[in-house]
Protein backbone atom coordinates (compact mmCIF):
# COMPACT_ATOMS: atom_id res chain seq x y z
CA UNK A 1 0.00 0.00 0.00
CA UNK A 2 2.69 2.58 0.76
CA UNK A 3 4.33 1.98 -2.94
CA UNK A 4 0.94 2.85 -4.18
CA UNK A 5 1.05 5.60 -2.20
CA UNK A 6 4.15 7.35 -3.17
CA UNK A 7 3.76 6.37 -6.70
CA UNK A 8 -0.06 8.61 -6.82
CA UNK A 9 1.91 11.53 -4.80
CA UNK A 10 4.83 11.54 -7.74
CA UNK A 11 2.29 11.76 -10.14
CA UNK A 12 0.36 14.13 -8.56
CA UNK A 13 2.80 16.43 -8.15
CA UNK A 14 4.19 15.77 -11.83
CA UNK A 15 0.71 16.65 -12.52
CA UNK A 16 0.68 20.29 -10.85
CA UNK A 17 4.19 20.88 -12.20
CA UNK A 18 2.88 20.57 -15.44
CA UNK A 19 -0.15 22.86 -15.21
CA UNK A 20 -2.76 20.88 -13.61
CA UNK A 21 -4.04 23.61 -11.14
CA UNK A 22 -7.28 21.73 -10.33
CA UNK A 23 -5.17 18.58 -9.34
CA UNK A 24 -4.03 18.72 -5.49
CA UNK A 25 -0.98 19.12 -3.83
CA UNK A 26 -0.40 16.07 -1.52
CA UNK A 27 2.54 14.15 -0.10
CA UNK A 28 2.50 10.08 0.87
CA UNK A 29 2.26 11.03 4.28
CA UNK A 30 -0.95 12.95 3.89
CA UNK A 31 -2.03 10.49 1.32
CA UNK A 32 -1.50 7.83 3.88
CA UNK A 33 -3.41 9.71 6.53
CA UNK A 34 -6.11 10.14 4.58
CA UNK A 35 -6.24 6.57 3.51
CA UNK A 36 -6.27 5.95 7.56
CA UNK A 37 -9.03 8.22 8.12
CA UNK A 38 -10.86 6.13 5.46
CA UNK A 39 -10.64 3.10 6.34
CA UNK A 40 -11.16 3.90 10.07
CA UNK A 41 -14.62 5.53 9.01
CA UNK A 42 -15.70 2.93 6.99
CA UNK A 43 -14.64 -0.41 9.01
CA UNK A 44 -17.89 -1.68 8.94
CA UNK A 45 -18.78 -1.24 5.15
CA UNK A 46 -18.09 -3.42 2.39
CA UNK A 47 -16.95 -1.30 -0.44
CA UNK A 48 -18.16 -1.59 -3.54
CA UNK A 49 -15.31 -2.65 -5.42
CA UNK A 50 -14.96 -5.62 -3.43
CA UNK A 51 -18.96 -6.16 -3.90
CA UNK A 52 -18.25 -5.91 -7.39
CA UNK A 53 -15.95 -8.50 -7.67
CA UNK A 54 -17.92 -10.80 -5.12
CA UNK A 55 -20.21 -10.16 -7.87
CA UNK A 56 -18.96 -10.36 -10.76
CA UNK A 57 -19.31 -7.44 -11.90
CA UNK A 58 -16.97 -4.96 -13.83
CA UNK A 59 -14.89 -2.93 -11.29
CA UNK A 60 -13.59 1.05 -11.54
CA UNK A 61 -10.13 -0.21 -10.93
CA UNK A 62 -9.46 0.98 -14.65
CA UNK A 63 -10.29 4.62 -13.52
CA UNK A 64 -8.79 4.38 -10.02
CA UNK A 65 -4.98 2.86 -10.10
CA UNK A 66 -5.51 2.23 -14.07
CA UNK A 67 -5.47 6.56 -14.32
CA UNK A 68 -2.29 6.50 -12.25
CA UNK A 69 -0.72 4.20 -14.47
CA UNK A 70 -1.72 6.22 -17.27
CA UNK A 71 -0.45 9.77 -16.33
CA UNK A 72 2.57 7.59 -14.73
CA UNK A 73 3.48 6.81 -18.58
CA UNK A 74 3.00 10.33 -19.63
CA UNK A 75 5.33 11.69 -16.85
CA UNK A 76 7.86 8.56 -17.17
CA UNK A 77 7.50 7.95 -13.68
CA UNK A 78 7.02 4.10 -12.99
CA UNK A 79 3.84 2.90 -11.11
CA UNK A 80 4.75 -0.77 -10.86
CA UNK A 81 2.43 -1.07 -7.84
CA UNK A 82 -0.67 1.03 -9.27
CA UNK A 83 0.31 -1.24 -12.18
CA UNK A 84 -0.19 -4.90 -10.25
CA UNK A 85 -2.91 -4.15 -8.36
CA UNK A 86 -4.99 -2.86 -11.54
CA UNK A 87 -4.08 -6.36 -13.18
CA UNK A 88 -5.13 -8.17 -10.03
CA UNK A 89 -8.03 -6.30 -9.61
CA UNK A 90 -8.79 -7.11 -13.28
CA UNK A 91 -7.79 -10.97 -13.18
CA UNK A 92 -10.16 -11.18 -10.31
CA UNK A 93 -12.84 -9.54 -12.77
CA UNK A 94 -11.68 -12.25 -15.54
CA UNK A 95 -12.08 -15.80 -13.25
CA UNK A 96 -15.44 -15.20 -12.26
């Protein structure tokens, strides 16, 4: 998760470098604390990513971490873990 992480705060911040004004300036620190925050509000739900893929249905992984990979290409920064967890995500999607 932190790879993930750092990877979406290089990009982001290749993003505002290069005149993305809307996009916003994080670090993986306040990434990760906002992940935390998340998670720690939403304990008890299932989300619905992992509902989709209980049930078989097409997940948004393409526009989540598959985005990241994208604009990680266009910057030429790697996003190996973004990367993996898209094609997981997606082989999951595939078996059922």
């Amino acid at each position: 998760a932190h790879d993930i992480l750092q990877e979406i705060s290089l990009v982001l911040q290749a993003m505002r470098k290069n005149n993305h004004d809307s996009c916003p300036s994080v670090t993986k620190a306040t990434l990760n604390d906002f992940v935390l925050n998340v998670i720690h509000q939403t304990k008890d739900n299932s989300c619905s990513m992992r509902e989709d893929v209980r049930n078989g249905r097409k997940t948004e992984i393409e526009y989540l971490n598959g985005y990241i990979v994208e604009c990680g290409r266009n910057f030429n920064i790697p996003t190996l873990a973004n990367s993996d967890i898209r094609d997981q995500i997606q082989r999951m999607n595939i078996a059922k």
